[in-house]
C-alpha atoms as a PDB file:
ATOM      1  CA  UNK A   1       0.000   0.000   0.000  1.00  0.00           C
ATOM      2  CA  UNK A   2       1.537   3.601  -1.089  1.00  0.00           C
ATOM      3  CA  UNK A   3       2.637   5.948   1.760  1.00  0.00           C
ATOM      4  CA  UNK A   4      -0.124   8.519   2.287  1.00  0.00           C
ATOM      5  CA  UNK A   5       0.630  12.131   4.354  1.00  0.00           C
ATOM      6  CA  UNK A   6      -1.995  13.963   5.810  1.00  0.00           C
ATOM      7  CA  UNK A   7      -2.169  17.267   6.014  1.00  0.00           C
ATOM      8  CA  UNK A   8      -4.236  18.321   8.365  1.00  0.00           C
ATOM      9  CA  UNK A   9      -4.950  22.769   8.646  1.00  0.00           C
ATOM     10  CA  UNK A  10      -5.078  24.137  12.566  1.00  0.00           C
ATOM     11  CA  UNK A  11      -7.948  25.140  13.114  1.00  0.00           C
ATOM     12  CA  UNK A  12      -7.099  28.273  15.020  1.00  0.00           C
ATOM     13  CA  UNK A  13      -5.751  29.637  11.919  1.00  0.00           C
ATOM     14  CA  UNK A  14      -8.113  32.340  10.181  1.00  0.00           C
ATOM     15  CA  UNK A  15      -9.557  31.370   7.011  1.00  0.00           C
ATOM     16  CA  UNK A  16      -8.208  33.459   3.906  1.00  0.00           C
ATOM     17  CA  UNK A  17     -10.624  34.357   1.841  1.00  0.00           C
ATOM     18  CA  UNK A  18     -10.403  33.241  -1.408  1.00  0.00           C
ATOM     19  CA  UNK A  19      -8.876  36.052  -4.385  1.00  0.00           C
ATOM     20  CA  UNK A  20      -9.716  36.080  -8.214  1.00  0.00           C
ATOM     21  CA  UNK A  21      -6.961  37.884 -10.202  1.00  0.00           C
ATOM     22  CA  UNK A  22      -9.660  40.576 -12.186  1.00  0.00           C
ATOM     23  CA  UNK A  23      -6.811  40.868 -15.443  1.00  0.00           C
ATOM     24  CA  UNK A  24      -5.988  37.133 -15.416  1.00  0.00           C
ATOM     25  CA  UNK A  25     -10.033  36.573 -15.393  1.00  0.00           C
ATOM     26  CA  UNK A  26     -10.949  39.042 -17.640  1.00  0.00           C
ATOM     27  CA  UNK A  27      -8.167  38.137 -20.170  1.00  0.00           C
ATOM     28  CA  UNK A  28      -8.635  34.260 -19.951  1.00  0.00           C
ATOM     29  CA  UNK A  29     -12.118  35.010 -20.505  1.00  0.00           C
ATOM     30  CA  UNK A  30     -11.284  37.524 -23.612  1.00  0.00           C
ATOM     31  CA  UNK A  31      -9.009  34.713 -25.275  1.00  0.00           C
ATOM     32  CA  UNK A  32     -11.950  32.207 -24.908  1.00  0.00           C
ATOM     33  CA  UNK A  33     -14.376  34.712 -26.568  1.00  0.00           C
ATOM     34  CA  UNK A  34     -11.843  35.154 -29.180  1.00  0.00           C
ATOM     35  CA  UNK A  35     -11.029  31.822 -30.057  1.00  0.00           C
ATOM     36  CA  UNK A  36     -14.655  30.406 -29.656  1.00  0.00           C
ATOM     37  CA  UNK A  37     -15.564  33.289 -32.429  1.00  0.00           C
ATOM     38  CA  UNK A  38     -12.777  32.217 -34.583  1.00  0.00           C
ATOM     39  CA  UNK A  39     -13.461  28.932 -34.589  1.00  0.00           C
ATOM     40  CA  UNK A  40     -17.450  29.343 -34.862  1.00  0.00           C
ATOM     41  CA  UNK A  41     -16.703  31.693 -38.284  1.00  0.00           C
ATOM     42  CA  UNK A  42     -14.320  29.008 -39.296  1.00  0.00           C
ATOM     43  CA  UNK A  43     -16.901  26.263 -39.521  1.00  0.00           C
ATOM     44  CA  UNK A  44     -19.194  29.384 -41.180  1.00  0.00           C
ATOM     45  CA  UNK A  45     -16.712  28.822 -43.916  1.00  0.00           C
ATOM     46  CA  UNK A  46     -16.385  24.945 -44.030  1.00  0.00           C
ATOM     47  CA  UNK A  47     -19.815  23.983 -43.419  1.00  0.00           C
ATOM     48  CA  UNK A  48     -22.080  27.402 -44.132  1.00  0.00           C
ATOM     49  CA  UNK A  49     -25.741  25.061 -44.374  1.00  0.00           C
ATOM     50  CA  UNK A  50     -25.046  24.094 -40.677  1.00  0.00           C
ATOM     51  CA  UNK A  51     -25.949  27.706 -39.635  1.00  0.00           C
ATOM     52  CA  UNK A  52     -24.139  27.445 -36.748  1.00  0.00           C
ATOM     53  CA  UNK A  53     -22.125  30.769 -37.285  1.00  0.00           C
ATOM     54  CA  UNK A  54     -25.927  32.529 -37.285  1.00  0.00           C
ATOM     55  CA  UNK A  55     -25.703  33.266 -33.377  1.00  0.00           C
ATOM     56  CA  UNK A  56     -22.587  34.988 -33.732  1.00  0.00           C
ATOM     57  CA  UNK A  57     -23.825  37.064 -36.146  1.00  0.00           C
ATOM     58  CA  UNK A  58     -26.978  37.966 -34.457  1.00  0.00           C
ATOM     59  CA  UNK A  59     -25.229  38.610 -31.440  1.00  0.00           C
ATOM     60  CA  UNK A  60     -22.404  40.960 -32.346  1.00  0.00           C
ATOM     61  CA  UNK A  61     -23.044  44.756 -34.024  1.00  0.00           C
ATOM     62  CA  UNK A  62     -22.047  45.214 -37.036  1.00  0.00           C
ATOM     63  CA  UNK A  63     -21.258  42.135 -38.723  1.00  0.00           C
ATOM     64  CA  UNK A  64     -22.241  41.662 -42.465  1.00  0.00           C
ATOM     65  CA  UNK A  65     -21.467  38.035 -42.905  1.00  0.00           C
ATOM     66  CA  UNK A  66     -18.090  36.316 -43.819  1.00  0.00           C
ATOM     67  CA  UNK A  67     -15.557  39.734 -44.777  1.00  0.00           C
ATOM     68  CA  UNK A  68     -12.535  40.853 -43.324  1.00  0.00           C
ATOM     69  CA  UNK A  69     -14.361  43.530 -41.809  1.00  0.00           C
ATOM     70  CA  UNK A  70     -16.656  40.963 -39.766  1.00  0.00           C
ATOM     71  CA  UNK A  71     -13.931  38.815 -38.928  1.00  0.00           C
ATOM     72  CA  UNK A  72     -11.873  42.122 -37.332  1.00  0.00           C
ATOM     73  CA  UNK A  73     -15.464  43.867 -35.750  1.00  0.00           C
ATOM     74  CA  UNK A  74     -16.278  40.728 -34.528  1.00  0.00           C
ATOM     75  CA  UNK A  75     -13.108  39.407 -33.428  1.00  0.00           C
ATOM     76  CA  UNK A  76     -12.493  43.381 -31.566  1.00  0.00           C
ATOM     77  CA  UNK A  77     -16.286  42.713 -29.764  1.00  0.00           C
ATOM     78  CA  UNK A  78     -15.266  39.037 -28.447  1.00  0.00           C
ATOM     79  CA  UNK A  79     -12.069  40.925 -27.002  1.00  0.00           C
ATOM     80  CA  UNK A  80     -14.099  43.632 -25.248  1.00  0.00           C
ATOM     81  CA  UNK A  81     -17.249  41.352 -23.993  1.00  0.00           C
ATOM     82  CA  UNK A  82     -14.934  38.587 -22.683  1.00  0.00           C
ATOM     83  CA  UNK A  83     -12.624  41.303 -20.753  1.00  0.00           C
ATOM     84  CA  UNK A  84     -15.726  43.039 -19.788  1.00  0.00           C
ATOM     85  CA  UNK A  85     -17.163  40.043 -18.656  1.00  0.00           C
ATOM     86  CA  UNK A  86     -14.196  38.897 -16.757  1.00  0.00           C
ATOM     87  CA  UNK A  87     -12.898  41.794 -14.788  1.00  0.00           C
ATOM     88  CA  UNK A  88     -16.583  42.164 -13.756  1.00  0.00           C
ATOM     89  CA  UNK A  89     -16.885  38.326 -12.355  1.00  0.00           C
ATOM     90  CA  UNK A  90     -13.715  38.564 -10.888  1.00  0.00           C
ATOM     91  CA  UNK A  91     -14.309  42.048  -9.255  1.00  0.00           C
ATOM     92  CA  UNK A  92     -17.834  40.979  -7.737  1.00  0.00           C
ATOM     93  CA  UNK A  93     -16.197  37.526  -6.245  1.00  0.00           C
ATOM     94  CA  UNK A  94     -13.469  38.903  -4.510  1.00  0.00           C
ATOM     95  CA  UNK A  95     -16.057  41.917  -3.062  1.00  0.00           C
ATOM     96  CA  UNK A  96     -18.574  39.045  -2.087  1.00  0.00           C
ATOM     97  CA  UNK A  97     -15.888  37.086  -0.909  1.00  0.00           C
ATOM     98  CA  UNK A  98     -14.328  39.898   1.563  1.00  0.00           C
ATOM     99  CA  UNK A  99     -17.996  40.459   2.745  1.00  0.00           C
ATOM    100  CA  UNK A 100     -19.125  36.770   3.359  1.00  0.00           C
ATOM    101  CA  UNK A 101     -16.057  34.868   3.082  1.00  0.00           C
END
């Protein structure tokens, strides 16, 4: 049987809350929005009678279909929304987590 260590916490130490790094959030987020757009227009090209690029296209403002222009405005939005959406989870966990953590 394999060696097992325990580690076991005191428990007179305080409990830490827990952190959330709001630019490693809102970036990781911001690539993820990226790459999930790039690779949803992608298949738009490949496979356009799927209609799974439709969403994206509904979604985002100012998109015209499958043009350079799209793939930049579109590509600039996922950026901002993902970043956006990031720093603001991030941002309200740590708060919440100070206040009730």
């Amino acid at each position: 049987m394999a060696n097992t260590i325990l580690h076991v916490q005191s428990e007179t130490s305080p409990a830490t809350p827990a952190h959330v790094s709001v630019p490693v959030l809102g970036a990781t987020l911001a690539v993820f929005a990226s790459i999930s757009f790039l690779l949803c227009m992608l298949l738009g090209f490949v496979a356009p009678e799927w209609g799974l690029h439709r969403p994206w296209l509904q979604f985002f403002l100012g998109l015209t279909g499958f043009d350079l222009q799209s793939l930049a405005l579109g590509l600039l939005q996922s950026v901002m929304f993902g970043a956006y959406a990031g720093a603001s989870i991030a941002a309200i966990s740590n708060f919440i987590s100070r206040c009730f953590g």
